[in-house]
N, C-alpha and C. Protein backbone atom coordinates (compact mmCIF):
# COMPACT_ATOMS: atom_id res chain seq x y z
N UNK A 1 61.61 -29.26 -10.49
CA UNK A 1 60.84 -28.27 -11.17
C UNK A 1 59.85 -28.89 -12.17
N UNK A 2 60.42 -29.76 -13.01
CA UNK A 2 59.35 -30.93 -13.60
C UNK A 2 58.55 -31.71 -13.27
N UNK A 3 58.65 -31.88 -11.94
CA UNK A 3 57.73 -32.65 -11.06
C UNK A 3 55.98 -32.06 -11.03
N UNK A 4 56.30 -30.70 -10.60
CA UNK A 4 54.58 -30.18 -10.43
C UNK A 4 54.15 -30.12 -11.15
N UNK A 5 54.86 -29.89 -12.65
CA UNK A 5 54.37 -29.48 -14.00
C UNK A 5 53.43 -30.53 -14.47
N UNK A 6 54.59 -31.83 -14.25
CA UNK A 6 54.10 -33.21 -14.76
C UNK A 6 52.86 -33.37 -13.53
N UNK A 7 52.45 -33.54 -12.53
CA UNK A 7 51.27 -33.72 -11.43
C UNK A 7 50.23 -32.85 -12.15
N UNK A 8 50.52 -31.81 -12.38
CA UNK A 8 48.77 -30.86 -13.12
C UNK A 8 49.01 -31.23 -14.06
N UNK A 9 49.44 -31.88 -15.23
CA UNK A 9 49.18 -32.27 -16.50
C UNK A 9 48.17 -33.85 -15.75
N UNK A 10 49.10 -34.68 -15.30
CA UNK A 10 48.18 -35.88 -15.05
C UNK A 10 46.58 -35.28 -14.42
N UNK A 11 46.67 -34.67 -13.59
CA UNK A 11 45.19 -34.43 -12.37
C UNK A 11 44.33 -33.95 -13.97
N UNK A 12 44.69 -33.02 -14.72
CA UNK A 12 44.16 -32.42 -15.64
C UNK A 12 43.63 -33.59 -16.97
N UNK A 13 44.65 -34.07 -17.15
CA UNK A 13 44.12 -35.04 -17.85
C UNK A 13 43.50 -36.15 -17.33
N UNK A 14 43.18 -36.85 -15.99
CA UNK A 14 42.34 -37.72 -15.33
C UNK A 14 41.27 -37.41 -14.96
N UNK A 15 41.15 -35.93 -14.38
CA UNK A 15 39.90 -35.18 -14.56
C UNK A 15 38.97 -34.91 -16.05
N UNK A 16 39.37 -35.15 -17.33
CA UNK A 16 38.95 -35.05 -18.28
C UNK A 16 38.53 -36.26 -19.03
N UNK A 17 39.18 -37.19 -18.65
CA UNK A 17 38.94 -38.48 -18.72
C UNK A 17 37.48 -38.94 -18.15
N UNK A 18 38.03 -38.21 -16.56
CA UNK A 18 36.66 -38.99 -15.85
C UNK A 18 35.26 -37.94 -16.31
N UNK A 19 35.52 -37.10 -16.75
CA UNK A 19 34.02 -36.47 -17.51
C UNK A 19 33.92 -37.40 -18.45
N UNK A 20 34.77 -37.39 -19.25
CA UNK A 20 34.70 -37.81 -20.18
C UNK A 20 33.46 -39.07 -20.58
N UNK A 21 33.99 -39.95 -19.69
CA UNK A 21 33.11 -41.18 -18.91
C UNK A 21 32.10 -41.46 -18.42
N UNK A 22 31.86 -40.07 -17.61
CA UNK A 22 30.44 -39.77 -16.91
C UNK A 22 29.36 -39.58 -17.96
N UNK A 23 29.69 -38.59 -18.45
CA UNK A 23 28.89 -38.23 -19.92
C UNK A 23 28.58 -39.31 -20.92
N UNK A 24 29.39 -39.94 -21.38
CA UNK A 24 29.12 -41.22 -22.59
C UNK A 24 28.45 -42.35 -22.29
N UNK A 25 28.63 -42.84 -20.65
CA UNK A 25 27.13 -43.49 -20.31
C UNK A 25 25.92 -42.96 -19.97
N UNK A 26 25.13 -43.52 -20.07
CA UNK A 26 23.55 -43.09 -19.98
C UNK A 26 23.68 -43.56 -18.50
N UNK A 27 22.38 -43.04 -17.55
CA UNK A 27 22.18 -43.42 -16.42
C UNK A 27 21.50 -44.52 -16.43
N UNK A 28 21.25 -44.96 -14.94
CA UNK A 28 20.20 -46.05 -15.48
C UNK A 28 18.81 -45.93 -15.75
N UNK A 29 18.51 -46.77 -16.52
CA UNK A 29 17.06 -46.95 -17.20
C UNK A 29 16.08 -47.55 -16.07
N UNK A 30 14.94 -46.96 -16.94
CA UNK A 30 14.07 -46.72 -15.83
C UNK A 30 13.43 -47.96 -16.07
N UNK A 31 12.44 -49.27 -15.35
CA UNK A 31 11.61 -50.33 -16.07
C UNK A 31 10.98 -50.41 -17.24
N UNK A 32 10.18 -51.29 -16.87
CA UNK A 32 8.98 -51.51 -17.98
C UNK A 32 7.87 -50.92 -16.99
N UNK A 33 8.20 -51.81 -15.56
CA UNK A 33 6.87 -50.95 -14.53
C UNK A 33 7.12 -49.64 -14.59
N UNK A 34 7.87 -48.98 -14.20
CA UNK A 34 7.65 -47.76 -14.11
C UNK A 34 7.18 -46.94 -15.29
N UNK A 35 7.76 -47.19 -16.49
CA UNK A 35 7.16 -46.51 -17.82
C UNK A 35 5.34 -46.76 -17.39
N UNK A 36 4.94 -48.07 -17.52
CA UNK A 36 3.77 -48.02 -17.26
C UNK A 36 3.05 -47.02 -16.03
N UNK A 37 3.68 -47.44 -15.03
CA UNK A 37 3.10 -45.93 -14.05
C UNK A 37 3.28 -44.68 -14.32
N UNK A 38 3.98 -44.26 -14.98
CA UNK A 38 4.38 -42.77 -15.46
C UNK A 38 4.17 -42.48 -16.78
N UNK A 39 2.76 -42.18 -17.37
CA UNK A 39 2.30 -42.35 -18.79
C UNK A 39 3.39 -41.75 -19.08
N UNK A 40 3.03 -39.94 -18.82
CA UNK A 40 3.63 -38.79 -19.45
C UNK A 40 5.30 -38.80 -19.90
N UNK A 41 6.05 -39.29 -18.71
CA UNK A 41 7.72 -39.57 -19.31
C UNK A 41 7.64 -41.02 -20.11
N UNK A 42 6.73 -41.85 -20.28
CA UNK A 42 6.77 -42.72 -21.16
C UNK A 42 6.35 -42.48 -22.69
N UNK A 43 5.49 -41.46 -22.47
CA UNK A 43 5.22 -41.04 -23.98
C UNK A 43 6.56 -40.03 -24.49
N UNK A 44 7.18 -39.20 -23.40
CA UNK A 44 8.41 -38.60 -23.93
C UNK A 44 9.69 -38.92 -24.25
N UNK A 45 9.67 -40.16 -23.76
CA UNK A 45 11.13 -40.96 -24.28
C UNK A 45 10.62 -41.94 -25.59
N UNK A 46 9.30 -42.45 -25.39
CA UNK A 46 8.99 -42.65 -26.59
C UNK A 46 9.18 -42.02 -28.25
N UNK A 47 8.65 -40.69 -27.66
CA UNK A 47 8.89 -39.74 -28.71
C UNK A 47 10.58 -39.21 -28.97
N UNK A 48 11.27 -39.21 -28.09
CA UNK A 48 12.48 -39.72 -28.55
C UNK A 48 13.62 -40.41 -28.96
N UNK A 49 12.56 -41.51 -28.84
CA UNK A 49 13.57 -42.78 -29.18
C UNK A 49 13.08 -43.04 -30.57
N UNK A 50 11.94 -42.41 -31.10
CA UNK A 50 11.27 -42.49 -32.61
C UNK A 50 11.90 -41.66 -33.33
N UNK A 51 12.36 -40.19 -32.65
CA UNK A 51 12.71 -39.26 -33.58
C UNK A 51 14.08 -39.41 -34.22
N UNK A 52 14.97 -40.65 -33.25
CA UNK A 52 16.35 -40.56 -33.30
C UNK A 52 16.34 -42.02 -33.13
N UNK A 53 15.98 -42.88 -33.39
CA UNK A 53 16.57 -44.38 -33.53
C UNK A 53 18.01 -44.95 -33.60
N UNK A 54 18.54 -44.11 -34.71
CA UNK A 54 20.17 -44.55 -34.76
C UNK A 54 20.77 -44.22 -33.37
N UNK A 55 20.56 -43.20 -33.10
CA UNK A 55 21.45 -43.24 -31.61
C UNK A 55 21.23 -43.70 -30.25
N UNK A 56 19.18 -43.70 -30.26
CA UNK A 56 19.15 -43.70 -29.32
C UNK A 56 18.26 -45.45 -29.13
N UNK A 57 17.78 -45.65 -30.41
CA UNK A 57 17.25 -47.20 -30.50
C UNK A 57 17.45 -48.17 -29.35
N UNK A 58 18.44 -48.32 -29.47
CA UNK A 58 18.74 -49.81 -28.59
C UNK A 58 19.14 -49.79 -26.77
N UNK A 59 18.87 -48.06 -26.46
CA UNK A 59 19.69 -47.84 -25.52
C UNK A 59 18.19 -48.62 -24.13
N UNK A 60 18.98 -48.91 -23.25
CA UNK A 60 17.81 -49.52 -22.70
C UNK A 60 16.92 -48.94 -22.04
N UNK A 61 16.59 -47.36 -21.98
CA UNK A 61 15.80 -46.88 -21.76
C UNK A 61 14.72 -46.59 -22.63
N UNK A 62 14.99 -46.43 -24.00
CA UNK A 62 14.25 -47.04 -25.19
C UNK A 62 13.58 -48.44 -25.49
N UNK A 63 14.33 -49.13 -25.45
CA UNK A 63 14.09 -50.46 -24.76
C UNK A 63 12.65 -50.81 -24.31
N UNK A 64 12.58 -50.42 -22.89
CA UNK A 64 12.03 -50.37 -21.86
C UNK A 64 10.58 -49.47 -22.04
N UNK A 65 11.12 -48.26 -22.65
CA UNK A 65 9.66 -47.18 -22.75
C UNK A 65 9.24 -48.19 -23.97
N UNK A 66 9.54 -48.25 -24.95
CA UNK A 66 8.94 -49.21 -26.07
C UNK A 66 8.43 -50.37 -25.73
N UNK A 67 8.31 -51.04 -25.18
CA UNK A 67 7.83 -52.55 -23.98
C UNK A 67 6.89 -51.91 -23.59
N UNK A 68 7.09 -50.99 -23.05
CA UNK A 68 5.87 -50.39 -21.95
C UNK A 68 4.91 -50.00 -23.18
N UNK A 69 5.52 -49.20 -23.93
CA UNK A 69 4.36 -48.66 -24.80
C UNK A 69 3.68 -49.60 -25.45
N UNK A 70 4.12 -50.71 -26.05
CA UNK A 70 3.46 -51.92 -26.25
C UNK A 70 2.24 -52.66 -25.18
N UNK A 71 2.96 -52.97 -24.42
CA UNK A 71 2.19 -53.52 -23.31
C UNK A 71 0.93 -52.57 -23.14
N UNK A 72 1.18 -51.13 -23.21
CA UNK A 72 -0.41 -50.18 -22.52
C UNK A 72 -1.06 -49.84 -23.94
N UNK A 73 -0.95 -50.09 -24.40
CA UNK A 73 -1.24 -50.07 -26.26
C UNK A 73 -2.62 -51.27 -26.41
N UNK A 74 -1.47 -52.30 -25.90
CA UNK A 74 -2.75 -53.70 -26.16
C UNK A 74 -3.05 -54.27 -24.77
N UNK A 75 -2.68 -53.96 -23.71
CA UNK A 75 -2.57 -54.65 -22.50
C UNK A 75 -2.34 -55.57 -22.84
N UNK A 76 -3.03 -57.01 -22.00
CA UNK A 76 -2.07 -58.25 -21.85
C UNK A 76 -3.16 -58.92 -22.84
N UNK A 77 -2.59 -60.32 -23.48
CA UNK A 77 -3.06 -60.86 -25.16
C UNK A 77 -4.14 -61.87 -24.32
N UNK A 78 -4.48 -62.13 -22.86
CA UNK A 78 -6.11 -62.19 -22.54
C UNK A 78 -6.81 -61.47 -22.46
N UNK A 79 -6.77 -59.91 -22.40
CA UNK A 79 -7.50 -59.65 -22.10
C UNK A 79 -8.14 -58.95 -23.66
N UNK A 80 -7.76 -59.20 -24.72
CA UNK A 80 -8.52 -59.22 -25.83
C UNK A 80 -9.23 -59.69 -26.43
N UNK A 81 -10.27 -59.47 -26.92
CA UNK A 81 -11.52 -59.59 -26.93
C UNK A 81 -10.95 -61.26 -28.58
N UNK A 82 -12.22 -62.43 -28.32
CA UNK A 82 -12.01 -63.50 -29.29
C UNK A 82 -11.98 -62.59 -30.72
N UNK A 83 -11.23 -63.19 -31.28
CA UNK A 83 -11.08 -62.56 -33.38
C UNK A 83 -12.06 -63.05 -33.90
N UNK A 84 -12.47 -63.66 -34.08
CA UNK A 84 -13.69 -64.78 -34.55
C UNK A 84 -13.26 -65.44 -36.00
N UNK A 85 -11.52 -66.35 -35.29
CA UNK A 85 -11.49 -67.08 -36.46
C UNK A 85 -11.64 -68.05 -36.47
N UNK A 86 -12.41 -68.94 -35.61
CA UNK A 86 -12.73 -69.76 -35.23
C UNK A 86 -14.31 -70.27 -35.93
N UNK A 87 -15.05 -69.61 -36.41
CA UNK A 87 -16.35 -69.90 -36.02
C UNK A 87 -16.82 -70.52 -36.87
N UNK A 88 -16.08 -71.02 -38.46
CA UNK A 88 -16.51 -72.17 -39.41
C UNK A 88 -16.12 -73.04 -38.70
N UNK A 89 -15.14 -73.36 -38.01
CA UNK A 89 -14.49 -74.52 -37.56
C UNK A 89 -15.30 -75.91 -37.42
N UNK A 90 -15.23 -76.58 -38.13
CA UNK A 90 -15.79 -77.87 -37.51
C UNK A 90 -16.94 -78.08 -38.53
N UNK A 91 -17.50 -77.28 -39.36
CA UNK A 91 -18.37 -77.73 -40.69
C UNK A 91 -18.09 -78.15 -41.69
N UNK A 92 -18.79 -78.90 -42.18
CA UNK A 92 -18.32 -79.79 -43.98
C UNK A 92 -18.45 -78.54 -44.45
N UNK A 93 -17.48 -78.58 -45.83
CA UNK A 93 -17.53 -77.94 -46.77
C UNK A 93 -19.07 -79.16 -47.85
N UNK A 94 -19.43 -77.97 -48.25
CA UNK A 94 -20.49 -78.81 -49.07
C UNK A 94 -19.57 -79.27 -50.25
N UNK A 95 -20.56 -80.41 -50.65
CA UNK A 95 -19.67 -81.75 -51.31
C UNK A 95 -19.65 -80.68 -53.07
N UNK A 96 -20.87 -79.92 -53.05
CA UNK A 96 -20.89 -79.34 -54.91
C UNK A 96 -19.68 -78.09 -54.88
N UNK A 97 -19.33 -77.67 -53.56
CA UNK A 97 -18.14 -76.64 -53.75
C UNK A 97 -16.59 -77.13 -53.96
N UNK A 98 -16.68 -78.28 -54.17
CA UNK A 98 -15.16 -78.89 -54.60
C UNK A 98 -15.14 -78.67 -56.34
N UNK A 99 -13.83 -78.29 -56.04
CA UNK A 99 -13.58 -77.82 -57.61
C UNK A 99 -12.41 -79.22 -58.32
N UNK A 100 -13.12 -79.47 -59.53
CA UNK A 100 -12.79 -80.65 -60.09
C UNK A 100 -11.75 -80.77 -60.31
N UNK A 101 -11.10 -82.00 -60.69
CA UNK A 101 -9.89 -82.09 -61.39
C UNK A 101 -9.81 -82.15 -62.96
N UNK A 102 -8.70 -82.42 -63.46
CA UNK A 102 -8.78 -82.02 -64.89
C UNK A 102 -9.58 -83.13 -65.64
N UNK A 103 -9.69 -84.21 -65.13
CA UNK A 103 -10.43 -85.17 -65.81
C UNK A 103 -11.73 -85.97 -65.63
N UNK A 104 -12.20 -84.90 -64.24
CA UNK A 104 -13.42 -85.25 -64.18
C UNK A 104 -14.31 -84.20 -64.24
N UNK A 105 -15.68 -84.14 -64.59
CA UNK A 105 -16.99 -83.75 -65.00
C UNK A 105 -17.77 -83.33 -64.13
């Protein structure tokens, strides 16, 4: 008589378990390519991985949309245009712009 009782307590509680489980992982995450091909769900996980950081920060679908959003933000670091910090490079400083020391004139 204890037997069936005890069988639907286990099925019941292994079935609750295994929700349990299903639910608390995330599915899998989507790339970096794909965020890039799919503006629109890349701007929406974006926007939720900003609104909620503590929970959802590090999850790797956040991850991933954040990479992407980076990457289509600046594209790739050739194809930006020169800074122009370069362009004294290689001239004397004139000799009257040195600033003296304490004991000379």
């Amino acid at each position: 008589m204890n037997h069936p009782v005890r069988s639907r307590i286990a099925l019941a509680l292994l079935l609750t378990c295994a929700a349990l489980a299903s639910c608390s992982r995330e599915s899998a995450a989507h790339t970096v390519d794909w965020y890039l091909a799919h503006t629109a769900d890349r701007r929406a996980m974006v926007g939720r991985c900003e609104n909620d950081p503590g929970t959802l920060g590090k999850t790797p679908a956040c991850v991933n949309a954040m990479a992407a959003a980076a990457q289509a933000g600046i594209g790739s670091l050739r194809d930006l245009p020169p800074m122009g910090l370069v362009e004294g490079e290689g001239k004397r400083r004139d000799s009257g712009s040195r600033l003296k020391g304490p004991g000379e004139r």
